[in-house]
Protein backbone atom coordinates (compact mmCIF):
# COMPACT_ATOMS: atom_id res chain seq x y z
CA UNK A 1 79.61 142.69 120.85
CA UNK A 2 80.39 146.44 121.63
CA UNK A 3 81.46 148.83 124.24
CA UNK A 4 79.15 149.06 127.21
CA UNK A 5 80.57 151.81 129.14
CA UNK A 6 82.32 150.95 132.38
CA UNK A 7 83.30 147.20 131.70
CA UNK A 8 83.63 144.60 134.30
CA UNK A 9 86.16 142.18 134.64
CA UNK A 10 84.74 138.77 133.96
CA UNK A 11 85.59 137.42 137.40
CA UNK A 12 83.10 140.61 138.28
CA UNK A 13 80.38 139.22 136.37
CA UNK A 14 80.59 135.78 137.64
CA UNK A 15 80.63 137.42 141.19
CA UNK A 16 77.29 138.76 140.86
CA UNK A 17 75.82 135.43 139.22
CA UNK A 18 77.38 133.47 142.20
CA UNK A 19 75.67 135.97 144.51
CA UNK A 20 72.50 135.11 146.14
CA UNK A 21 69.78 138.03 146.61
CA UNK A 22 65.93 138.65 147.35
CA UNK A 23 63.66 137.67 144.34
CA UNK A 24 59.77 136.27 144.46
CA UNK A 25 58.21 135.61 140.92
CA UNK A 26 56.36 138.31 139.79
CA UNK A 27 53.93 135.95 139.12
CA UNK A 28 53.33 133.70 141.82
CA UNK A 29 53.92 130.40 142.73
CA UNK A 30 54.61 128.44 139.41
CA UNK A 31 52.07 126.44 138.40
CA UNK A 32 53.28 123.08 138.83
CA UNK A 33 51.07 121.97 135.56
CA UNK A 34 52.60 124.37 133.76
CA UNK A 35 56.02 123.62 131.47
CA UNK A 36 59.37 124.51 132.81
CA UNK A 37 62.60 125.83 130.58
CA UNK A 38 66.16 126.37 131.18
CA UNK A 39 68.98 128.33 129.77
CA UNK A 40 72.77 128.14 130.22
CA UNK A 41 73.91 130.99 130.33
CA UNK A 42 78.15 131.59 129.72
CA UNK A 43 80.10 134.69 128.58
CA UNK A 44 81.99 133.85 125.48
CA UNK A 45 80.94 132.90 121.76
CA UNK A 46 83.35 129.50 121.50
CA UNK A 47 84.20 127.27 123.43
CA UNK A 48 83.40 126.39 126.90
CA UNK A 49 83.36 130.29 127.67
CA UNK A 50 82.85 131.77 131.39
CA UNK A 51 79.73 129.97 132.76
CA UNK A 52 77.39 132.09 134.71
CA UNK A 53 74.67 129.51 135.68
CA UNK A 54 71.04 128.76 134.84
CA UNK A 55 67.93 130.13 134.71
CA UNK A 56 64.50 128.71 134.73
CA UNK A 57 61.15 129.62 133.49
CA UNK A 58 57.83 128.62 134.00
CA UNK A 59 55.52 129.82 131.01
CA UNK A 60 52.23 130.32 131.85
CA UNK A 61 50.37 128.21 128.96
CA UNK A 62 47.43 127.90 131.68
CA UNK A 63 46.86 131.64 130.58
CA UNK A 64 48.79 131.81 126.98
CA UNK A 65 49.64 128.13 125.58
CA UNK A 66 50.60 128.86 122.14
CA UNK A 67 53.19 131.78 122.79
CA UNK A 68 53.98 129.21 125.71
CA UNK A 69 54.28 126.06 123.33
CA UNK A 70 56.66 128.92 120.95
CA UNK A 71 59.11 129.48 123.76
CA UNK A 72 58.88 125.44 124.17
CA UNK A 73 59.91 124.19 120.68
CA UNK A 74 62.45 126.45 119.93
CA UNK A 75 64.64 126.15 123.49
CA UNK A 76 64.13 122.61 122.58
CA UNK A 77 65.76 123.06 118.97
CA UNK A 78 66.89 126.46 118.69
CA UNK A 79 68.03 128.71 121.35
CA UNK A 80 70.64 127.28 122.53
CA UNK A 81 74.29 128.74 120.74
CA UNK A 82 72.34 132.44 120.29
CA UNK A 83 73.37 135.56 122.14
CA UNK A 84 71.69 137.94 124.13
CA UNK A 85 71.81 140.82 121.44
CA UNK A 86 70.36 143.23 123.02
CA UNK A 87 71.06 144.29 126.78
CA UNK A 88 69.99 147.49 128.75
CA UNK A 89 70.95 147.66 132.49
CA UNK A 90 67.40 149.14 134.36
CA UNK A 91 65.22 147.95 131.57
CA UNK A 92 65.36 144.29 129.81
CA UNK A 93 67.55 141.70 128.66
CA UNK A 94 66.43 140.23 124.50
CA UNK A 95 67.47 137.33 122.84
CA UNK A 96 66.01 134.76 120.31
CA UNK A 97 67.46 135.83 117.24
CA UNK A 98 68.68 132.79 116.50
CA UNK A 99 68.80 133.48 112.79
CA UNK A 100 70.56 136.59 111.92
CA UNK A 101 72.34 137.52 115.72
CA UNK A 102 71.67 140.70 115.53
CA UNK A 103 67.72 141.38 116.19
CA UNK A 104 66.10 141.04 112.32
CA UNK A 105 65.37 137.51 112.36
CA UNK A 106 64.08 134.79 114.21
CA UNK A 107 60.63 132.64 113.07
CA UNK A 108 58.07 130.90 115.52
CA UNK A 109 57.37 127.77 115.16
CA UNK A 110 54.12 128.19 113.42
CA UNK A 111 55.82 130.33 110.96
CA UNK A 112 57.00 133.67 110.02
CA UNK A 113 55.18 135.38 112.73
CA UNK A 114 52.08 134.99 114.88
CA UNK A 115 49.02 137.28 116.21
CA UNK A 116 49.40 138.42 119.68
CA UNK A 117 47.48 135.61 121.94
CA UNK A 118 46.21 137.85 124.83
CA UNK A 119 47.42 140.64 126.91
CA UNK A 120 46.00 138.93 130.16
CA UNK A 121 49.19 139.08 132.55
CA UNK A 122 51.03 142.44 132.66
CA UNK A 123 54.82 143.52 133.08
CA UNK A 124 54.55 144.46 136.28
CA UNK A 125 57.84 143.43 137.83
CA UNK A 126 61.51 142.18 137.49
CA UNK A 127 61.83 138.64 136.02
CA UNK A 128 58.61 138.82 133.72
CA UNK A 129 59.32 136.88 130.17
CA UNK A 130 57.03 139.09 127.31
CA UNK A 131 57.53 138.75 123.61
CA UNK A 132 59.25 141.00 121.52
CA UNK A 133 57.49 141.60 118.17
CA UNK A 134 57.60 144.80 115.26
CA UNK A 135 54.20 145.83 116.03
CA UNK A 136 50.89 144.09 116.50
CA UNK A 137 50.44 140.79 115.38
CA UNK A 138 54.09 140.13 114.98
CA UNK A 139 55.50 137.42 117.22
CA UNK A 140 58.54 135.42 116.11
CA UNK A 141 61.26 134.13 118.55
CA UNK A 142 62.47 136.81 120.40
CA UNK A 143 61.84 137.45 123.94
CA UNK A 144 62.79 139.40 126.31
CA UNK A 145 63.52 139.22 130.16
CA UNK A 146 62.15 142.43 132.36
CA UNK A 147 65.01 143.56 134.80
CA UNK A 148 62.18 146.41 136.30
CA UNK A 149 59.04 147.55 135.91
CA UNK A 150 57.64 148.35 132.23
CA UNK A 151 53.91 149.02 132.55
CA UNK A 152 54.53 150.77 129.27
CA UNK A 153 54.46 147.13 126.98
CA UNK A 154 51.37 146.85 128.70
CA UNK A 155 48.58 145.82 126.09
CA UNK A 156 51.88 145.74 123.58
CA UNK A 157 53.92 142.63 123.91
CA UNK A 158 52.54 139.56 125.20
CA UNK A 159 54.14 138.29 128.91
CA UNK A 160 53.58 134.45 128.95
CA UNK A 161 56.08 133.65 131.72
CA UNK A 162 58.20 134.47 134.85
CA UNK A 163 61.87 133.13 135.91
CA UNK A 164 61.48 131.40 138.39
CA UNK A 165 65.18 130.78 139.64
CA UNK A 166 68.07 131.99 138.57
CA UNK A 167 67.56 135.41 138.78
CA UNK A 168 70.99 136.74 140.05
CA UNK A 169 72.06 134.89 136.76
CA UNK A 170 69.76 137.56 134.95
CA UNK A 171 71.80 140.37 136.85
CA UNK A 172 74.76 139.22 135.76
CA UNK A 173 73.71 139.23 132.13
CA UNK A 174 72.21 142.88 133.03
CA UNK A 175 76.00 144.15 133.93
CA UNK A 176 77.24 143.04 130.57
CA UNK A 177 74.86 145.76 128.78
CA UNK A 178 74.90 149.15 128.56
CA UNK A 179 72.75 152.32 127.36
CA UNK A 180 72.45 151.61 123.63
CA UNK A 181 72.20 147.83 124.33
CA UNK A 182 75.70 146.60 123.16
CA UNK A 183 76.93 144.07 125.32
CA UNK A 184 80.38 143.78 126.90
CA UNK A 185 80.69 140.41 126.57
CA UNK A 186 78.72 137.85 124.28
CA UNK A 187 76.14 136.91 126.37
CA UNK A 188 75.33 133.13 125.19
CA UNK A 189 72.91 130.64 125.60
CA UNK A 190 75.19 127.52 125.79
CA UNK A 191 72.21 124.89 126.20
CA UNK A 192 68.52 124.80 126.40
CA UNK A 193 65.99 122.98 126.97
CA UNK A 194 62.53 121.23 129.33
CA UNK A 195 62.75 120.42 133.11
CA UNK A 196 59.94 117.95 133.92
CA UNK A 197 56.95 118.86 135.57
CA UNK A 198 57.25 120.90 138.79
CA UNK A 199 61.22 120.92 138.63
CA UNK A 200 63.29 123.70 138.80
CA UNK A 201 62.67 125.56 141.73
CA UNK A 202 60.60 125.39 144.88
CA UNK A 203 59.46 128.66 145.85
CA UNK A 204 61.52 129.58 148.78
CA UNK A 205 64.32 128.63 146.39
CA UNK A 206 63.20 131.06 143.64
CA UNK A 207 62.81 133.70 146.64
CA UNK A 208 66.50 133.24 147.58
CA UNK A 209 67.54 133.07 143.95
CA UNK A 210 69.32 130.31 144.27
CA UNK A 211 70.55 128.67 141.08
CA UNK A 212 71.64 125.48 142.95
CA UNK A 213 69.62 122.11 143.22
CA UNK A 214 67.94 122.56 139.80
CA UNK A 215 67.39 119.62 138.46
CA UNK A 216 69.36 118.39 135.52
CA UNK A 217 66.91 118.69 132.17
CA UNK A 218 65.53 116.06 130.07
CA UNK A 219 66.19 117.74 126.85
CA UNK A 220 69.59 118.16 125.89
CA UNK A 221 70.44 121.61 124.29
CA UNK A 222 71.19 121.52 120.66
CA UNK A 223 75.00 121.15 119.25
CA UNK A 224 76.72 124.84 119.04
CA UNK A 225 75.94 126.80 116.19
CA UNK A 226 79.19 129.30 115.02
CA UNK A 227 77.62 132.59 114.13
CA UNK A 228 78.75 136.09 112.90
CA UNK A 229 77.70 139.37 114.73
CA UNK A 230 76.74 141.74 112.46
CA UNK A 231 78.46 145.24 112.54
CA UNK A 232 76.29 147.48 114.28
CA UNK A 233 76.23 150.05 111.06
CA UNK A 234 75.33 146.57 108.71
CA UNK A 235 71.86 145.98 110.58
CA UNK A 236 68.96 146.95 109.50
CA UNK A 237 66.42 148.68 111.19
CA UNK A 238 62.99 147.04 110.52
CA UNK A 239 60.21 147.36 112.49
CA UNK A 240 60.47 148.19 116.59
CA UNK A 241 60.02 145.62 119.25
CA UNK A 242 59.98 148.60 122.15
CA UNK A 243 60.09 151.67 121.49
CA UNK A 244 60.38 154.23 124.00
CA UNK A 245 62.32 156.68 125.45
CA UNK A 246 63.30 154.84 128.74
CA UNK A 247 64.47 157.43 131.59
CA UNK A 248 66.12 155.28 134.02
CA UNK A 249 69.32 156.61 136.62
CA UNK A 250 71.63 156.42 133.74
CA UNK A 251 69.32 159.31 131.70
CA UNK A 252 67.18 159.05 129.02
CA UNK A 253 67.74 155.71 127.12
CA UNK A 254 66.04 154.78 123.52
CA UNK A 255 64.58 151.66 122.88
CA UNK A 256 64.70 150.72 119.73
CA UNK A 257 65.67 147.10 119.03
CA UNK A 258 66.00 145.43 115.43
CA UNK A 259 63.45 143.01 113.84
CA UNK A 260 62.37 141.88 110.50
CA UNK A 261 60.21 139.24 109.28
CA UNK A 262 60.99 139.64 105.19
């Protein structure tokens, strides 16, 4: 955790969670064929923490099953007790290091890494879910949630979903970060896991962003995992997921989050 400029009060955070506000998936309709996955989301590495609410996916594995199956496995085994490492308000929100905490680990599920499946569906608005990878070819766990906009991944990372509901949950999360990506708060994923078929969210309900009515899941998220946040000057820069410098209202912002596969 680090400084992220002008902090908000926790109570603030929650606030904007708790807030409703106009969202349609980028995507579409879900699919209702398609598999649906939750995350917790609380401020606070131990304990109960500050909960924020839940957000739900739908992963597209009509268009990109085994990046979809990926994202699957691992909220079902994984995920849940790792942070949001890396946060930057205007731009995306990145998790899935569930190794090392600090953006150089995280494996897939069919090992190391994976080749990029297809480029079919683009990141053309706020809520897409793309991969986060060192270059071509490089998939592992970690993800990342689009908060605008980035035609620029375009052909680069691989978008095989779309939150669904939830999405003032993802704000929330987005007022935690800050320019360099440090987060005010540890941003946590206290519990993962599978919705059944065609749960989650109806789509008037994902266009009012409502977090309420979701179903409960029927995969239990994983016991809490204690883990150590790396000093920022300890990581190791290996290999960029997005690289770019991102001009946003807050300036010029570069991208530049950690990964490594060795």
């Amino acid at each position: 955790m680090g400084a992220a400029g002008s902090k908000l009060s926790e109570a603030e955070v929650v606030d904007i969670a708790s807030t409703p506000i106009s969202y349609s998936p980028p995507l579409g309709p879900p699919n209702d064929d398609n598999p649906r996955v939750f995350f917790d989301i609380k401020l606070g590495r131990y304990g109960e923490g500050t909960k924020l609410g839940r957000v739900v996916f739908e992963l597209k594995s009509d268009i990109t099953p085994k990046t979809a199956e990926n994202f699957v496995r691992l909220s079902e085994a994984q995920y849940a007790g790792s942070r949001f490492h890396r946060i930057i308000p205007g731009f995306m929100c990145q998790g899935g290091d569930y190794q090392n905490d600090n953006g150089t680990g995280g494996s897939s599920i069919y090992g190391a890494r994976f080749p990029d499946e297809n480029f079919s569906l683009t990141h053309a608005a706020p809520g897409i879910l793309s991969m986060a990878n060192a270059g071509p070819n490089t998939n592992g766990s970690q993800f990342f949630i689009c908060v605008q906009p980035t035609p620029f991944l375009d052909g680069k990372h691989v978008v095989f979903g779309q939150v669904i509901s939830g999405f003032e949950v993802v704000k929330a999360m987005e007022a935690c970060g800050s320019r360099s990506g440090e987060t005010s708060y540890d941003v946590m994923i206290s519990s993962s896991g599978v919705l059944k078929p065609g749960s989650g969210a109806s789509p008037a309900q994902a266009c009012l962003g409502s977090s309420l009515g979701v179903p409960k899941s029927i995969t239990a998220g994983r016991a809490h995992v204690t883990r150590r946040s790396a000093p920022v000057r300890a990581r190791r820069h290996a290999g960029n997921l997005v690289q770019r410098q991102h001009a946003t209202r807050f300036g010029a912002v570069s991208v530049s989050p950690r990964m490594s596969f060795v």
